[in-house]
C-alpha atoms as a PDB file:
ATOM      1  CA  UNK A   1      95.693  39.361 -16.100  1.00  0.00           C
ATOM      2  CA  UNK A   2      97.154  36.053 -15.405  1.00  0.00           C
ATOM      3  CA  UNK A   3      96.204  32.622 -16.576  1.00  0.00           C
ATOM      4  CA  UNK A   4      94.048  31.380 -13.290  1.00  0.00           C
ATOM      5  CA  UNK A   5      92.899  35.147 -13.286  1.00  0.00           C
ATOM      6  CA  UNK A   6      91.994  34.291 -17.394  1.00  0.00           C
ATOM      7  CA  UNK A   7      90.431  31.029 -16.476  1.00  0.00           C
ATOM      8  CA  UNK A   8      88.236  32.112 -13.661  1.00  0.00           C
ATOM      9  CA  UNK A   9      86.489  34.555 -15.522  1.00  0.00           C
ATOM     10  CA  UNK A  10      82.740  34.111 -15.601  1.00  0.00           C
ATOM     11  CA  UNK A  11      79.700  36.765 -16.883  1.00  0.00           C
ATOM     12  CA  UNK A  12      76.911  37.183 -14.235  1.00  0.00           C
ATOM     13  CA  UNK A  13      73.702  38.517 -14.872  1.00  0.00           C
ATOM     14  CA  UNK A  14      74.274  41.414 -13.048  1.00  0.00           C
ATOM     15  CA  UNK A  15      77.648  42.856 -14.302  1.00  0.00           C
ATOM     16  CA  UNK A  16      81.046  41.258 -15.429  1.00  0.00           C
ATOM     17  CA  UNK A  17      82.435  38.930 -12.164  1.00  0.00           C
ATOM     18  CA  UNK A  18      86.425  37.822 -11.598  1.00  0.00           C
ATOM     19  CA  UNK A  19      87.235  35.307  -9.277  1.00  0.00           C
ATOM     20  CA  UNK A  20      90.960  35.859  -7.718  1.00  0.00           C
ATOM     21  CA  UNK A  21      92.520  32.077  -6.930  1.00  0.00           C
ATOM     22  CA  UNK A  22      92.060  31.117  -3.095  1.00  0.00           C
ATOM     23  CA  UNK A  23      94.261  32.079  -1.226  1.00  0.00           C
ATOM     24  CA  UNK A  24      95.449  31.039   2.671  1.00  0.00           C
ATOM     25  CA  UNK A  25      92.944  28.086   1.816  1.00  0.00           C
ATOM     26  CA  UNK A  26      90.073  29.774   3.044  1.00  0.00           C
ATOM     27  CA  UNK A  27      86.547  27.947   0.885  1.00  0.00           C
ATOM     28  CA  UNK A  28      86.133  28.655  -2.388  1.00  0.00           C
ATOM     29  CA  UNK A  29      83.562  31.660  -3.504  1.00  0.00           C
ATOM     30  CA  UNK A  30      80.214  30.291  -5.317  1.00  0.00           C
ATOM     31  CA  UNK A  31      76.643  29.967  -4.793  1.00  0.00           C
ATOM     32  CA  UNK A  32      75.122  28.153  -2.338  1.00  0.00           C
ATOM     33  CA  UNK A  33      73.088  27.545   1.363  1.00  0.00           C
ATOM     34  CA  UNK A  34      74.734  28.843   4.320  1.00  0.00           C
ATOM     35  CA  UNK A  35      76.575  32.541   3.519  1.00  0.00           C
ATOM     36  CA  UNK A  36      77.505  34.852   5.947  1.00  0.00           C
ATOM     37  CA  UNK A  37      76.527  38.130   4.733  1.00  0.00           C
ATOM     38  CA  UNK A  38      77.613  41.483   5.610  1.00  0.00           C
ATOM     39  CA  UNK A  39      75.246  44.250   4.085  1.00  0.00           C
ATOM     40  CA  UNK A  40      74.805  48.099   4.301  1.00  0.00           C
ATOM     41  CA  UNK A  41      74.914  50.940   2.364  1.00  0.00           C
ATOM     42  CA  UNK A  42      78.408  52.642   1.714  1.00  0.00           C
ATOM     43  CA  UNK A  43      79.248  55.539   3.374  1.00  0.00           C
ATOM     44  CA  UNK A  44      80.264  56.948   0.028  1.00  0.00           C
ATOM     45  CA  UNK A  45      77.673  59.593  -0.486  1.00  0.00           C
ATOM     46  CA  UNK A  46      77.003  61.435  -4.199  1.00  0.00           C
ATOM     47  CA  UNK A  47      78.175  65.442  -3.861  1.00  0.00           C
ATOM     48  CA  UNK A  48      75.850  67.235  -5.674  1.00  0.00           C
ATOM     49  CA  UNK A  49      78.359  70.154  -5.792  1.00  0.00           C
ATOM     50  CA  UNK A  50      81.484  68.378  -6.903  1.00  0.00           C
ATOM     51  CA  UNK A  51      79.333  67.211 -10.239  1.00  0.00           C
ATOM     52  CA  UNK A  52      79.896  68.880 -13.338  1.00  0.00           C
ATOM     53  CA  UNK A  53      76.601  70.147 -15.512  1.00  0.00           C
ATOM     54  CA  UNK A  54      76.564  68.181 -18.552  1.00  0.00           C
ATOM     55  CA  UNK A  55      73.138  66.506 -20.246  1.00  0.00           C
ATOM     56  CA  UNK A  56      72.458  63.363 -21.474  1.00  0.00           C
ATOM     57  CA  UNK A  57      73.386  61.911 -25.085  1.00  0.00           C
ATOM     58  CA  UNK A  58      70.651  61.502 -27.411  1.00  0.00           C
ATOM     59  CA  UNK A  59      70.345  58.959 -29.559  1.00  0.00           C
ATOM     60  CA  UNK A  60      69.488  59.641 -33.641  1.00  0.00           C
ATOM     61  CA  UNK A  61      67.091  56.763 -34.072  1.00  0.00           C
ATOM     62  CA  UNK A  62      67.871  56.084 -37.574  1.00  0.00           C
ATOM     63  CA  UNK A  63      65.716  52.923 -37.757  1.00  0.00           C
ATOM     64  CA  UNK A  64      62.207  54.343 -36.259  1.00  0.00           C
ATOM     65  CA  UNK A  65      62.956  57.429 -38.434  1.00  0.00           C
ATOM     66  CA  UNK A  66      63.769  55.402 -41.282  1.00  0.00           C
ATOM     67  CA  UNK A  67      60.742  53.267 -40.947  1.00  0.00           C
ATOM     68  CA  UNK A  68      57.930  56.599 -40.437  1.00  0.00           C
ATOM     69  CA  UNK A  69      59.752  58.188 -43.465  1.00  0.00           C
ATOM     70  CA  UNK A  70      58.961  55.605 -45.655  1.00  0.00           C
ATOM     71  CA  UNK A  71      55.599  54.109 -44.621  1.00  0.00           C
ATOM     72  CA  UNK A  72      54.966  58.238 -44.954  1.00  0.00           C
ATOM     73  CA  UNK A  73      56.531  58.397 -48.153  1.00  0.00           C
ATOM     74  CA  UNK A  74      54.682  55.057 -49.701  1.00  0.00           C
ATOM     75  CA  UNK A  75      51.104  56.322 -47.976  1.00  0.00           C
ATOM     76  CA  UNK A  76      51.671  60.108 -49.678  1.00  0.00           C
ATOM     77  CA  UNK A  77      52.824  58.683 -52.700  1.00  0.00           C
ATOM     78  CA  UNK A  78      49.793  56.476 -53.481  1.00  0.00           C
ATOM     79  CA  UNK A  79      47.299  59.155 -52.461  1.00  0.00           C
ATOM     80  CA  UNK A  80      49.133  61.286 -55.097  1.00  0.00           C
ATOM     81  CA  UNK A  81      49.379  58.901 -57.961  1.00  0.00           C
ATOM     82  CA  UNK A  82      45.345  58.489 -57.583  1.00  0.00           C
ATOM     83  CA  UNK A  83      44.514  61.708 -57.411  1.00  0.00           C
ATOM     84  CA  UNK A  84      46.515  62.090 -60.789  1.00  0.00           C
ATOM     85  CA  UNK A  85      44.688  59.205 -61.822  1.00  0.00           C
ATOM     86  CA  UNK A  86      41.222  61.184 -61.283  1.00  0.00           C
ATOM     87  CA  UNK A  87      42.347  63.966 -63.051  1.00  0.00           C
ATOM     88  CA  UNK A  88      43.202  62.458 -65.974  1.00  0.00           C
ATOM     89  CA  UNK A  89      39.434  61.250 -66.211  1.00  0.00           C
ATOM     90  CA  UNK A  90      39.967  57.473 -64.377  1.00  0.00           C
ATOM     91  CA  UNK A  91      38.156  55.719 -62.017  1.00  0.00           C
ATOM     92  CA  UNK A  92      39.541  55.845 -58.697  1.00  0.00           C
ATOM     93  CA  UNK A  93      41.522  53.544 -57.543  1.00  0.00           C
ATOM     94  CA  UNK A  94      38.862  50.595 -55.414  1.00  0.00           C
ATOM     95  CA  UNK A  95      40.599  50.846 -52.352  1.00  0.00           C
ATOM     96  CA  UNK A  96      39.694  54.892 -51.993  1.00  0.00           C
ATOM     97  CA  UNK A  97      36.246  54.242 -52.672  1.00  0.00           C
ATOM     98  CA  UNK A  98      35.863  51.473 -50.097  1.00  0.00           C
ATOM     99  CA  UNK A  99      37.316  53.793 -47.609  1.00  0.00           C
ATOM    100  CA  UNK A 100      35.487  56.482 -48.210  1.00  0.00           C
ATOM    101  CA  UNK A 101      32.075  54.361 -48.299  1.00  0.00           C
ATOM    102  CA  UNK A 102      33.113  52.955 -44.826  1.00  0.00           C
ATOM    103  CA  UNK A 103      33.899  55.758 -43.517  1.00  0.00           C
ATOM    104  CA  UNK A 104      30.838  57.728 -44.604  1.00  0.00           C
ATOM    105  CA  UNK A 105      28.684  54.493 -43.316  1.00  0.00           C
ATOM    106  CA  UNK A 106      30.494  53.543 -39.878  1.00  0.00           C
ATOM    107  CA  UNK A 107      29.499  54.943 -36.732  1.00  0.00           C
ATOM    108  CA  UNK A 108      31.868  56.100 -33.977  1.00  0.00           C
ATOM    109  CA  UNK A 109      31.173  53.647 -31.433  1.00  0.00           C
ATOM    110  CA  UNK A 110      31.938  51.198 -34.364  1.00  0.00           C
ATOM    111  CA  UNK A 111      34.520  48.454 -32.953  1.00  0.00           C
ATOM    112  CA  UNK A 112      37.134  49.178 -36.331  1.00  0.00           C
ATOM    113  CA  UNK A 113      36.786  52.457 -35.787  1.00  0.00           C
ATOM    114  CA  UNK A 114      37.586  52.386 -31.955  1.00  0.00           C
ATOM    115  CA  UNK A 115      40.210  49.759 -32.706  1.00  0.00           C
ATOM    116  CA  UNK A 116      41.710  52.186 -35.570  1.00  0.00           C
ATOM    117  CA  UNK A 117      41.599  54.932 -32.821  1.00  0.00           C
ATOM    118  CA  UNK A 118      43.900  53.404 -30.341  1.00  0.00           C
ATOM    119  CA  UNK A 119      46.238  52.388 -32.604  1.00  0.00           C
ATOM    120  CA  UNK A 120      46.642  55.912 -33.816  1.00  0.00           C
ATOM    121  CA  UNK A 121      46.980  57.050 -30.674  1.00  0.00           C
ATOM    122  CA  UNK A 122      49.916  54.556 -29.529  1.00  0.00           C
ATOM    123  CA  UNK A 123      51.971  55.193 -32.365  1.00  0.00           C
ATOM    124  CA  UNK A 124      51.478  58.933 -31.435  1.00  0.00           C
ATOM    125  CA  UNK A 125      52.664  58.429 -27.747  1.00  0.00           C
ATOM    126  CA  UNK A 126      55.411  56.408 -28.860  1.00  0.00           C
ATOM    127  CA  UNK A 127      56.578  58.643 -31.663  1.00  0.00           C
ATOM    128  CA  UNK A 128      56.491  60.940 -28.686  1.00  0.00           C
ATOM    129  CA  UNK A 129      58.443  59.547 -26.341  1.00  0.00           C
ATOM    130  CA  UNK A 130      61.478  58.664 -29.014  1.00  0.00           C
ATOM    131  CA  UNK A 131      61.133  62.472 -30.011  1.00  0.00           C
ATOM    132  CA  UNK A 132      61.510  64.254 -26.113  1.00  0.00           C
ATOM    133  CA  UNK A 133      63.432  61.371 -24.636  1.00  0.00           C
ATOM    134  CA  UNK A 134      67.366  61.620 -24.719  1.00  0.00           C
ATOM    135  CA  UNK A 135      68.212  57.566 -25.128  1.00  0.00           C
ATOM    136  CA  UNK A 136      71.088  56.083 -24.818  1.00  0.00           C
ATOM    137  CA  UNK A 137      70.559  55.008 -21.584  1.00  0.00           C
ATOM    138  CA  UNK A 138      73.673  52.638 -21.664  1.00  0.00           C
ATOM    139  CA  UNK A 139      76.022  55.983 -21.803  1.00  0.00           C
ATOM    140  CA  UNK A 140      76.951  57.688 -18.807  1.00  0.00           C
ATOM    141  CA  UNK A 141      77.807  61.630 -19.484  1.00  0.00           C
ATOM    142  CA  UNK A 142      81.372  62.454 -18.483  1.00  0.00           C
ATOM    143  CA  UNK A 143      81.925  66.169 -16.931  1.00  0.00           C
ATOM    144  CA  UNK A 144      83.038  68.956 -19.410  1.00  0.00           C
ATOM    145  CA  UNK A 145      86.102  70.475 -19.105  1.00  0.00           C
ATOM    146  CA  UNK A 146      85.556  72.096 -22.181  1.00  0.00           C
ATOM    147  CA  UNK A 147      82.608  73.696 -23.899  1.00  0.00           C
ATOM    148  CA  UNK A 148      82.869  72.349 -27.335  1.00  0.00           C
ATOM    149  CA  UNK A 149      83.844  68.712 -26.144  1.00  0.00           C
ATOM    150  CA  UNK A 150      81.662  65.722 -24.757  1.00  0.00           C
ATOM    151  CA  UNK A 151      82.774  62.522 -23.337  1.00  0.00           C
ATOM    152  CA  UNK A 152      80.954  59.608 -21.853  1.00  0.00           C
ATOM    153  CA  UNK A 153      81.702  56.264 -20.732  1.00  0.00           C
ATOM    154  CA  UNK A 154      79.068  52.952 -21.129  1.00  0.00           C
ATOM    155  CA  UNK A 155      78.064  51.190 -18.312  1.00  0.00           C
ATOM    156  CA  UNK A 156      79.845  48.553 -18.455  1.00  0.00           C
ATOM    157  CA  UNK A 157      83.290  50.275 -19.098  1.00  0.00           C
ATOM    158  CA  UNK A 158      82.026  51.731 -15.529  1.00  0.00           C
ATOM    159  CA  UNK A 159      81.569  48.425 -13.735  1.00  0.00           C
ATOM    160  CA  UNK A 160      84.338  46.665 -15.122  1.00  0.00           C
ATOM    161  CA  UNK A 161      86.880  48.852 -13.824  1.00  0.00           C
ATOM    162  CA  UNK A 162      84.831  49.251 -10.573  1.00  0.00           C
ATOM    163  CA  UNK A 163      85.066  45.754  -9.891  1.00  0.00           C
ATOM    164  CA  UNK A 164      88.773  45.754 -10.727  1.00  0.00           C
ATOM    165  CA  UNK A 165      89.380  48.434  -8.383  1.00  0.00           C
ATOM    166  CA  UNK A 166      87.523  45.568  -5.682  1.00  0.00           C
ATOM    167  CA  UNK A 167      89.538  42.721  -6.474  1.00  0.00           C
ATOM    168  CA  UNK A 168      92.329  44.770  -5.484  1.00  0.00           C
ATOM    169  CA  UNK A 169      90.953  45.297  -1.939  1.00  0.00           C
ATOM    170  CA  UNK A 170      92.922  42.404   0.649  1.00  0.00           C
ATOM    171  CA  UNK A 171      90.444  39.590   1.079  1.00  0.00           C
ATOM    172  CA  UNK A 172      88.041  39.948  -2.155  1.00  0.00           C
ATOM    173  CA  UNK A 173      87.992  36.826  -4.233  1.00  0.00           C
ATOM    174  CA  UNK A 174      85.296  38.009  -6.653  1.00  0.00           C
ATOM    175  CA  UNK A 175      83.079  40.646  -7.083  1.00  0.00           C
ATOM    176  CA  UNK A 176      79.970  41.890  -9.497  1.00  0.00           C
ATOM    177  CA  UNK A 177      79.349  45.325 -10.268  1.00  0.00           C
ATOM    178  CA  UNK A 178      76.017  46.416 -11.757  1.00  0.00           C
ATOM    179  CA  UNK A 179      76.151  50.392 -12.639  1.00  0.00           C
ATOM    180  CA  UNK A 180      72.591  52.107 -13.539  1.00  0.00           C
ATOM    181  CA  UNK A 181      72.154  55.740 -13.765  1.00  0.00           C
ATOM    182  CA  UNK A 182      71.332  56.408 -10.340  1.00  0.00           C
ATOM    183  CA  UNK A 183      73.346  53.436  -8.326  1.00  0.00           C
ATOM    184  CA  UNK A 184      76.358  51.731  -8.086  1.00  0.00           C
ATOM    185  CA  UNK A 185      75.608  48.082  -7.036  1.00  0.00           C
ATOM    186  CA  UNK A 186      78.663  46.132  -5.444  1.00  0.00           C
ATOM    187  CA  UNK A 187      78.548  42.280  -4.564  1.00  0.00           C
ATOM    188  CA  UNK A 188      81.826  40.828  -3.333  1.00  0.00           C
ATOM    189  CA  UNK A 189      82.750  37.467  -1.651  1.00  0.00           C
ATOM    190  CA  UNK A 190      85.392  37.467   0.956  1.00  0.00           C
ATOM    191  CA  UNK A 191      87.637  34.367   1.739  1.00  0.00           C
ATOM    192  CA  UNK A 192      89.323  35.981   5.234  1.00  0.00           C
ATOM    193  CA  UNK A 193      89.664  38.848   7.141  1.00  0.00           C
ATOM    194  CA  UNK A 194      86.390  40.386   8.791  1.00  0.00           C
ATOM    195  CA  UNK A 195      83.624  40.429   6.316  1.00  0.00           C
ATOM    196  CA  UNK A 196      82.975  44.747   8.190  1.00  0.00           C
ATOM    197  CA  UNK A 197      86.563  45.620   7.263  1.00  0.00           C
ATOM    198  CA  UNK A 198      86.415  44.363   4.236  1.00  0.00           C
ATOM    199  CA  UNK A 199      83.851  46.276   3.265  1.00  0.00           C
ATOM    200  CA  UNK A 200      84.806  49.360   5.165  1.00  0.00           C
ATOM    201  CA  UNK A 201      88.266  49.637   2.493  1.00  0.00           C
ATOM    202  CA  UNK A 202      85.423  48.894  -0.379  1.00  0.00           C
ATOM    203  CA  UNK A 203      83.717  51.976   0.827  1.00  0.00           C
ATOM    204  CA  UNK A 204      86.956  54.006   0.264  1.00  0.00           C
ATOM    205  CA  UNK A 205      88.330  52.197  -2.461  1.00  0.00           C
ATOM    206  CA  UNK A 206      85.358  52.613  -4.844  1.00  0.00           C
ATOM    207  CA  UNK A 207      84.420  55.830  -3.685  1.00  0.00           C
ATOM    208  CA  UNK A 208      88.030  57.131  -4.945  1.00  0.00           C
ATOM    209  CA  UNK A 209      87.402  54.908  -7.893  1.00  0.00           C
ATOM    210  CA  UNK A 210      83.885  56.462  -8.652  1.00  0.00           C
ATOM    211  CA  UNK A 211      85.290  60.420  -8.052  1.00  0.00           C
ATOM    212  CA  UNK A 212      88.371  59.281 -10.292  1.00  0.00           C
ATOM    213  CA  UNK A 213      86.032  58.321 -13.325  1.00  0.00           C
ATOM    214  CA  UNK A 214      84.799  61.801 -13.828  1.00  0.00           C
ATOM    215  CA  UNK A 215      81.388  61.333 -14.037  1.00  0.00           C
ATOM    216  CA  UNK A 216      79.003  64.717 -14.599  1.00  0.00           C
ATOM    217  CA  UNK A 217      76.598  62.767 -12.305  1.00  0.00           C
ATOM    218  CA  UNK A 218      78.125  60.495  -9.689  1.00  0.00           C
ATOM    219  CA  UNK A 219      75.711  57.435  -8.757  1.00  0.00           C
ATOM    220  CA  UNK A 220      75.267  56.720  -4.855  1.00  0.00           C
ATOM    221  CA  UNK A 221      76.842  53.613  -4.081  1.00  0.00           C
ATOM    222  CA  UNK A 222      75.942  49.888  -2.317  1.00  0.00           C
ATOM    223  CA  UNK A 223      78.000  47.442  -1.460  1.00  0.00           C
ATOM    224  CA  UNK A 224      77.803  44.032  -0.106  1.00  0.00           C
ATOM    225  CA  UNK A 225      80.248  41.222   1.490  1.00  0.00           C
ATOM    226  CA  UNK A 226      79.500  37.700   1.905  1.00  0.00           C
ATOM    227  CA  UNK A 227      81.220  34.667   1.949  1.00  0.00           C
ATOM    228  CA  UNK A 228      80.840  30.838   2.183  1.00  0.00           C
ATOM    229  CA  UNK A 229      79.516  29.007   5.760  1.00  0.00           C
ATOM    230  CA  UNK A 230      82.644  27.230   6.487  1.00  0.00           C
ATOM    231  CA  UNK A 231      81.259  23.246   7.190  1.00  0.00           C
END
């Protein structure tokens, strides 16, 4: 990369952007009333057949694991030690005794009880989903060429070379790439040549660049061209 490539470099909200310099002195690319847009879908469409079979990544979840462990560790711990404590011939610890009192006393219709209720029942869902959801939604699974060996690539390893695939398309001064599972979202800004032919080469160019990145489940693709109202 160059030094006005280096210094033109700015993050957008929706993927990593590159500005190329100007050139043939056409209006600089940038925000602002007045663009002439040129938007459609890409002719690039996903082939289900061409994709490889290979499942998500799941993600260990140390920390939520971590965290039930030891609230279930303290909570089985304490029971424990006062049961002990009962058998030896003490008095219960107070804090049994209160909730066995309230819970002998307090109807189900009672507010704390209700309240108690729904919180169990939360945690439960969401212990749920973290157990039979895969995660690591950031990581997109790479076919498998070989049985015992599993590749993916993040997100935005995908979009950055995506967009520098664009930039290398004649008449692109700076693009944005935002990759999600499903779709491949391309914004570029075009200082000359027609904003249709433009994107007709990004159509082929990132289509070869998706195929190329050997993806188990190749996204569909978008892609829009705009550039500055000349004044």
């Amino acid at each position: 990369m160059s030094d006005a490539e280096r210094e033109n470099t700015r993050p957008g909200p929706a993927g990593p952007t590159l500005e190329k310099p100007s050139e043939g002195g056409g209006p600089p690319a940038g925000g602002g009333a007045g663009m002439e847009q040129s938007s459609s879908a890409a002719r690039y469409r996903p082939d289900p057949e061409a994709d490889g079979r290979a499942g998500r990544f799941w993600s260990v979840r140390r920390v939520p694991a971590a965290v039930v462990g030891l609230l279930l560790l303290a909570a089985t711990g304490l029971l424990l030690y006062d049961i002990a404590a009962v058998r030896a011939d003490r008095p219960g610890a107070a804090w049994r005794r209160v909730l066995a009192d309230e819970l002998a006393t307090r109807s189900l219709d009672d507010p704390w009880v209700v309240a108690a209720a729904v919180a169990a029942v939360l945690l439960g869902l969401w212990l749920l989903v973290l157990a039979l959801t895969p995660g690591l939604r950031g990581l997109l699974p790479m076919r498998r060429e070989k049985p015992d060996l599993r590749a993916g690539l993040e997100r935005r390893a995908v979009a950055v070379i995506l967009r520098d695939r664009a930039l290398e398309v004649s008449g692109v001064q700076s693009a944005r790439v935002a990759v999600s599972r499903r779709r491949i979202r391309v914004r570029a800004q075009a200082h000359f040549r027609d904003l249709d032919d433009v994107r007709a080469d990004l159509d082929a160019v990132l289509a070869d660049g998706i195929g190329e990145l050997g993806l188990a489940r190749r996204p569909a693709l978008a892609v829009h061209v705009r550039r500055p109202a000349r004044g």
